[in-house]
N, C-alpha and C. Protein backbone atom coordinates (compact mmCIF):
# COMPACT_ATOMS: atom_id res chain seq x y z
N UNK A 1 15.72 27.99 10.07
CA UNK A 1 14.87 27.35 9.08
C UNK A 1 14.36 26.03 9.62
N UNK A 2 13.08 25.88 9.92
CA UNK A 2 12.41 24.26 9.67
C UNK A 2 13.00 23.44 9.21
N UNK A 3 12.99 22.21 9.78
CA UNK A 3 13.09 21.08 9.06
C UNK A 3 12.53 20.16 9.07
N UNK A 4 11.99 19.46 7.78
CA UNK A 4 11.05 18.17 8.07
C UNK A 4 11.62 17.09 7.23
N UNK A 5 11.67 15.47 8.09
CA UNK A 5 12.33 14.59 7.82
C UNK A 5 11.23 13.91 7.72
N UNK A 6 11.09 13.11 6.56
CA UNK A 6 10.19 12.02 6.16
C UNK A 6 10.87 10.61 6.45
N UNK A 7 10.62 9.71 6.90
CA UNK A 7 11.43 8.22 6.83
C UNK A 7 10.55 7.17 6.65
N UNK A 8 11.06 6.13 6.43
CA UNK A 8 10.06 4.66 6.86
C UNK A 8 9.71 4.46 5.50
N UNK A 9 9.10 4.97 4.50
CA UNK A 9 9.14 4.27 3.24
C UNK A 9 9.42 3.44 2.70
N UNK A 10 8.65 2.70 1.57
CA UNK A 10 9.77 1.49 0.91
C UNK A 10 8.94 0.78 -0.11
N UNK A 11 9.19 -0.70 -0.28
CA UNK A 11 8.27 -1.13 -1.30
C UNK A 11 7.38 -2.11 -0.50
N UNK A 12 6.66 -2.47 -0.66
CA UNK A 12 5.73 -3.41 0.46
C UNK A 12 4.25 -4.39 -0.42
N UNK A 13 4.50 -5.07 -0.51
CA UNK A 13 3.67 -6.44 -1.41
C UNK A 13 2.00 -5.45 -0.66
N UNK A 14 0.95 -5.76 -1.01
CA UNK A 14 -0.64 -5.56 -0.71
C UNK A 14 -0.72 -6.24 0.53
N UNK A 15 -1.23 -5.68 1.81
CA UNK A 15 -1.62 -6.09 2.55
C UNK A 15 -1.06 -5.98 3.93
N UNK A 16 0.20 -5.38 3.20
CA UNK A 16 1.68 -5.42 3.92
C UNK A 16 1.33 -4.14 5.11
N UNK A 17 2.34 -3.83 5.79
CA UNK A 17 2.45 -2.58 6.75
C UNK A 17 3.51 -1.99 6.96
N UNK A 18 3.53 -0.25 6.76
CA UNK A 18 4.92 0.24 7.28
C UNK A 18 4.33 1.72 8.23
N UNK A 19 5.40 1.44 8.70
CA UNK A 19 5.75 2.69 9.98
C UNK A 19 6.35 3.81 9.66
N UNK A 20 5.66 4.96 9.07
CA UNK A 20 6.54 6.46 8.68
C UNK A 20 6.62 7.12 9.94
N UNK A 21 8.22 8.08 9.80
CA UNK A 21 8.38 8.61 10.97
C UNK A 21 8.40 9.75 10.24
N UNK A 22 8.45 11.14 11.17
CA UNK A 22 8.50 12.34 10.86
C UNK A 22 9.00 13.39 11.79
N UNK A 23 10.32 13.72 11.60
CA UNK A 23 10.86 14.35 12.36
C UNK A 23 11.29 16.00 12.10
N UNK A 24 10.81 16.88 13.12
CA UNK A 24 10.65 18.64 12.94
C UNK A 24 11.91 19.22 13.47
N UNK A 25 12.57 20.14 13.10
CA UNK A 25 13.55 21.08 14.15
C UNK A 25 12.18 21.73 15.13
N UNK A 26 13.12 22.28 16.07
CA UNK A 26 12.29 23.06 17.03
C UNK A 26 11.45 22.47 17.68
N UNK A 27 9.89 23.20 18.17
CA UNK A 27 9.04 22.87 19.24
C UNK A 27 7.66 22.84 18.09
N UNK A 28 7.97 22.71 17.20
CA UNK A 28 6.43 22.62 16.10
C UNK A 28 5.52 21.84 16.56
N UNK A 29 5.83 20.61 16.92
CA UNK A 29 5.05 19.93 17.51
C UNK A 29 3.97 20.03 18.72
N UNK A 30 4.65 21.13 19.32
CA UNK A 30 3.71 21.20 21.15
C UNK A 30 2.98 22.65 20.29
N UNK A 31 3.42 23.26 19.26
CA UNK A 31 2.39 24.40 19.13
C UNK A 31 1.43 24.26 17.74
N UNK A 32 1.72 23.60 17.08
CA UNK A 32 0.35 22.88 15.77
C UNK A 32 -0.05 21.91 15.89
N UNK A 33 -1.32 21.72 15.23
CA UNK A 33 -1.77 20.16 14.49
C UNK A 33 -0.97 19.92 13.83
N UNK A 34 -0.65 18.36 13.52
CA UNK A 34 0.10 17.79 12.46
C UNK A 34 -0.17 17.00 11.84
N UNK A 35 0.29 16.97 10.11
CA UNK A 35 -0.66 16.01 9.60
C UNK A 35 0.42 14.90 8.52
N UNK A 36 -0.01 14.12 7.81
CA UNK A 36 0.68 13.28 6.64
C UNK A 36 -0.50 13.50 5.72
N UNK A 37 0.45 14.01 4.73
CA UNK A 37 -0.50 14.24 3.18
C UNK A 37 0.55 12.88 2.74
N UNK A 38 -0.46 13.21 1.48
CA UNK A 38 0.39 12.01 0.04
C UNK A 38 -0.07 12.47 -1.62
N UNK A 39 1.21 12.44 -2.37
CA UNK A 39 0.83 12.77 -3.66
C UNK A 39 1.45 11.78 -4.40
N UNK A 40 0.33 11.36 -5.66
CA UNK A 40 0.59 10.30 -5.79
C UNK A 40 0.74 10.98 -7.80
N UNK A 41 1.88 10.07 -8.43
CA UNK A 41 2.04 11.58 -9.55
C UNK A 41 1.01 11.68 -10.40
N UNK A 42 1.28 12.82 -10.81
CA UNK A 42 -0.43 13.64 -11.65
C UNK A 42 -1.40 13.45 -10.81
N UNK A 43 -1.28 13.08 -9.75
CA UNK A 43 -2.39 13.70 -8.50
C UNK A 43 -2.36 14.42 -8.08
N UNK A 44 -3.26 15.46 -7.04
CA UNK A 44 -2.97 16.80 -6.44
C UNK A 44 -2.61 15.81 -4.66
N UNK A 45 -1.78 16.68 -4.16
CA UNK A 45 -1.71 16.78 -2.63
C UNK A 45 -2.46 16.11 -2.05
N UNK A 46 -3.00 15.64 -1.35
CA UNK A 46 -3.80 15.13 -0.18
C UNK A 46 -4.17 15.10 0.73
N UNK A 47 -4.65 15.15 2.16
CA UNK A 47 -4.25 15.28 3.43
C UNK A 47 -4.84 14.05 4.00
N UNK A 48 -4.24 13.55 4.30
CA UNK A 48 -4.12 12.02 4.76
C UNK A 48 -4.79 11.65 6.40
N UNK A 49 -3.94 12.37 7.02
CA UNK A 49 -4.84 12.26 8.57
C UNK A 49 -4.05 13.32 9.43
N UNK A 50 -4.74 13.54 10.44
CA UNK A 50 -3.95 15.19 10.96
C UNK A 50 -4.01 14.37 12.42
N UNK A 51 -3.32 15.29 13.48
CA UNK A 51 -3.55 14.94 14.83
C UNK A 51 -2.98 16.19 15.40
N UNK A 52 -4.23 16.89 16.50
CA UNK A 52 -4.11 18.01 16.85
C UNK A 52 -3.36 18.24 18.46
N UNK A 53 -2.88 19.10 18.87
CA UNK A 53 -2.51 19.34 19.86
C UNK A 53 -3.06 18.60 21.41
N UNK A 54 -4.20 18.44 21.24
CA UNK A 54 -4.93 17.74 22.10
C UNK A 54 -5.22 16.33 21.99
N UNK A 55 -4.40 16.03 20.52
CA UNK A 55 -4.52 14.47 20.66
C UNK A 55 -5.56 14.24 19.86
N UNK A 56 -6.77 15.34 19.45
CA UNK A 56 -7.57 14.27 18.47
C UNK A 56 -7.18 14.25 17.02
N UNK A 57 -7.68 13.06 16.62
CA UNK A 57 -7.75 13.00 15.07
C UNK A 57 -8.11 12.79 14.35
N UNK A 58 -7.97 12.85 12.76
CA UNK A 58 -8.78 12.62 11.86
C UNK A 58 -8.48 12.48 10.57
N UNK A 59 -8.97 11.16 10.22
CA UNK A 59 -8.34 10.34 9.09
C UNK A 59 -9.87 10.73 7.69
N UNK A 60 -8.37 10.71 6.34
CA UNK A 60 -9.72 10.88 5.54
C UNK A 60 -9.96 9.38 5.09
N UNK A 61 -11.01 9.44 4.73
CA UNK A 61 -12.06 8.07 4.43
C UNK A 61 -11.82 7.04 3.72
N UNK A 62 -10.50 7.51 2.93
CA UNK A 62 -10.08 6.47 2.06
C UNK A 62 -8.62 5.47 2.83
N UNK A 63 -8.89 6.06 4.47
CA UNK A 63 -7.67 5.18 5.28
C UNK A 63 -8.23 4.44 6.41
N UNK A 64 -9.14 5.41 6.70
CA UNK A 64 -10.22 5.25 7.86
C UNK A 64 -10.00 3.28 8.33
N UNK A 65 -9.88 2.94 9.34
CA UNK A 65 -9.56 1.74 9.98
C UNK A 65 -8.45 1.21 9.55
N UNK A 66 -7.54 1.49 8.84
CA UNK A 66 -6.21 1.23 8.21
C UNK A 66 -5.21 1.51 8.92
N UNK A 67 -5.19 2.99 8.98
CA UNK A 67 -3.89 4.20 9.38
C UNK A 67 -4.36 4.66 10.57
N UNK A 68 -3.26 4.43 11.62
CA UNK A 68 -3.15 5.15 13.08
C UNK A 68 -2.21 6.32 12.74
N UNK A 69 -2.11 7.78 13.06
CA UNK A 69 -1.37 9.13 12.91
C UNK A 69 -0.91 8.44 14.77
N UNK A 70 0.31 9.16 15.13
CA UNK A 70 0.44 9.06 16.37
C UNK A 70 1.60 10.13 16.78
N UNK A 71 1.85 10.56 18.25
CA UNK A 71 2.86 11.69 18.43
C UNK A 71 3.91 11.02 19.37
N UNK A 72 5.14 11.17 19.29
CA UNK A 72 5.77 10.79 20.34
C UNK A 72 6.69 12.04 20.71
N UNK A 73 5.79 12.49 22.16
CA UNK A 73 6.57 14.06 22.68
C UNK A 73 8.38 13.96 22.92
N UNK A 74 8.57 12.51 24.07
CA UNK A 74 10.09 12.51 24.10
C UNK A 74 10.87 12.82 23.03
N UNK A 75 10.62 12.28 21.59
CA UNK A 75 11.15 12.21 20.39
C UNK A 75 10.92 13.19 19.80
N UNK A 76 10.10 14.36 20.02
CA UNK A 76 9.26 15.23 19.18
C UNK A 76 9.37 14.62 17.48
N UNK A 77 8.40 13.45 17.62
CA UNK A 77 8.32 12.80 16.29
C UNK A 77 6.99 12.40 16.19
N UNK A 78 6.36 12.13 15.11
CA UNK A 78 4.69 12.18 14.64
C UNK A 78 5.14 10.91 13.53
N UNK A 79 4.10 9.75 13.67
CA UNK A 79 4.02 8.74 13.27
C UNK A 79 2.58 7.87 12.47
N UNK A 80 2.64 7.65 11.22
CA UNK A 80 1.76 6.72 10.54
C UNK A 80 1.84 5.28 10.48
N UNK A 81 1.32 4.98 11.12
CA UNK A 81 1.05 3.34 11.10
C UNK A 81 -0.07 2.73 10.17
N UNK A 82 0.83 2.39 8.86
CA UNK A 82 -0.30 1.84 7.92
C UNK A 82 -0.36 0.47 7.67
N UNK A 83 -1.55 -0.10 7.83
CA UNK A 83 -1.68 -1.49 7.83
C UNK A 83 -2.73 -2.16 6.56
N UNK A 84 -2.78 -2.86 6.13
CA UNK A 84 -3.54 -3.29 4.88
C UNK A 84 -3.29 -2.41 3.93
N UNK A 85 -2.00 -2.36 3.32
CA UNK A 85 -1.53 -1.41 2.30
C UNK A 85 -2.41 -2.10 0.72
N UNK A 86 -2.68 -0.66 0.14
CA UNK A 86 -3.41 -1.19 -0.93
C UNK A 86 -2.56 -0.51 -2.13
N UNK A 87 -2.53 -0.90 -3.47
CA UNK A 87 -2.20 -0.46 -4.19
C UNK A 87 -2.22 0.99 -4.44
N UNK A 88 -3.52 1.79 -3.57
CA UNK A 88 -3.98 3.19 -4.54
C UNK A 88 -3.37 3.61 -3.43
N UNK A 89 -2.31 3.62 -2.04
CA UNK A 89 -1.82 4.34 -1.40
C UNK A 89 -0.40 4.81 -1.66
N UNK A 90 -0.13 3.99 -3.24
CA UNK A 90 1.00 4.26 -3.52
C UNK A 90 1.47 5.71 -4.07
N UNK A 91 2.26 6.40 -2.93
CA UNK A 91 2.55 7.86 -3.39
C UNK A 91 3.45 8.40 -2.49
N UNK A 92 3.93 9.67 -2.72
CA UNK A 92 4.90 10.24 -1.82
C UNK A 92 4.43 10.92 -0.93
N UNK A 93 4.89 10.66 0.51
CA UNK A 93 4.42 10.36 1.82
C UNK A 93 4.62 12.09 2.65
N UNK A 94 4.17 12.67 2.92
CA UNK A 94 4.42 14.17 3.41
C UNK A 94 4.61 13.92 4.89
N UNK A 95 5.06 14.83 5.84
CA UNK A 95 4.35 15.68 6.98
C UNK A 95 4.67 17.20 7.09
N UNK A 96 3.41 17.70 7.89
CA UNK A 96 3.80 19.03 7.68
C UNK A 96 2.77 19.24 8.95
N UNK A 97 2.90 20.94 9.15
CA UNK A 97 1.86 20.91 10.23
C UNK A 97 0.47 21.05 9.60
N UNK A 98 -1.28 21.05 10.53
CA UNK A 98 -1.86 21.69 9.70
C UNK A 98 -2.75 22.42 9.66
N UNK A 99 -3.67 23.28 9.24
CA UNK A 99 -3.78 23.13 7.54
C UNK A 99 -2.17 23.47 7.24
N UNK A 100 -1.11 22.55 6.27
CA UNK A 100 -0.31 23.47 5.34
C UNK A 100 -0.99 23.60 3.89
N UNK A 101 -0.23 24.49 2.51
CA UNK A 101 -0.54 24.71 1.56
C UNK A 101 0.60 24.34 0.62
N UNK A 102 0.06 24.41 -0.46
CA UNK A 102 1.58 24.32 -1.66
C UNK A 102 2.38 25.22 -1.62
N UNK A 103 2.05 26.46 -1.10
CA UNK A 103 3.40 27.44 -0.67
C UNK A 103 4.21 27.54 0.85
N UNK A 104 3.49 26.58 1.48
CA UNK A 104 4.60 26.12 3.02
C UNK A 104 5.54 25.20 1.92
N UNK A 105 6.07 25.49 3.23
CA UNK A 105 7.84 24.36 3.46
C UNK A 105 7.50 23.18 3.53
N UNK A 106 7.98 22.27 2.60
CA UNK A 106 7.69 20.67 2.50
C UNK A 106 9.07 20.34 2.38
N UNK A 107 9.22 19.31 2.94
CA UNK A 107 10.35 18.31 3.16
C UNK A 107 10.34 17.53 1.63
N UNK A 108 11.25 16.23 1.91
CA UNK A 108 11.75 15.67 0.43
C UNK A 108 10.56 13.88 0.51
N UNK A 109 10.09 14.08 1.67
CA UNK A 109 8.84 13.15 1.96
C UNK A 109 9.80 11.67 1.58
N UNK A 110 9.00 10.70 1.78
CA UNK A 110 9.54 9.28 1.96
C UNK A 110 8.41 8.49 0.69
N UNK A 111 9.13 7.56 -0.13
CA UNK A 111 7.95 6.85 -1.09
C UNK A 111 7.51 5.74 -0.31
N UNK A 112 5.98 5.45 -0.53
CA UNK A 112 5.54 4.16 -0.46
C UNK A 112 4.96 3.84 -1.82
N UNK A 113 5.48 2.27 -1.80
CA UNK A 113 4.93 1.53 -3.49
C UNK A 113 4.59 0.52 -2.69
N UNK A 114 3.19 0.18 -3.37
CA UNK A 114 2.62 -1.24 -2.90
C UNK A 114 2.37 -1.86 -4.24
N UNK A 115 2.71 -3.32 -4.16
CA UNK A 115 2.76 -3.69 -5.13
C UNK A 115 3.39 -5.17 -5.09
N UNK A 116 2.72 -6.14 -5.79
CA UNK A 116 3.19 -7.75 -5.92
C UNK A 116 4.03 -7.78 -6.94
């Protein structure tokens, strides 16, 4: 069975920055794209920014110059670097490979709250 570990979460004042890590069993990493969604409650899912096998990526528009996605092969671990945290990013933090759907395997994800 898969496993996906969400970390790095927390509470963080506006403006602030945190580092989510995301850690897979197995070799998931060298054979999908991977991405960080976020659901934020009574919101639907999200997909936040992906990064594909080859390294490219792609952030949706509401992170765009904010959030770096990044891979680290030694670690087989995949990383969000969010900087100028805003209030509306407050939600529970995913990774998964992608495209996933609401019927893949999701982990227990990590919270971010921004907030003074």
């Amino acid at each position: 069975q898969v496993q996906l570990v969400e970390s790095g979460g927390g509470l963080v004042q506006p403006g602030g920055s945190l580092r989510l890590s995301c850690a897979a069993s197995g070799s998931i990493f060298s054979i999908y794209a991977m991405g960080w969604y976020r659901q934020a409650p009574g919101n639907q899912r999200e997909l936040v920014a992906f990064i594909t096998t080859g390294a490219t990526t792609y952030y949706a528009d509401s992170v765009k110059g904010r959030f770096t996605i990044s891979r680290d092969g030694a670690n087989n671990t995949v990383h969000l670097r969010m900087n100028n945290l805003k209030p509306e990013d407050t939600a529970v933090y995913y990774c998964n490979k992608y495209p996933a759907y609401e019927r893949s395997y999701w982990g227990q994800g990590t919270q971010v709250t921004v907030s003074s």
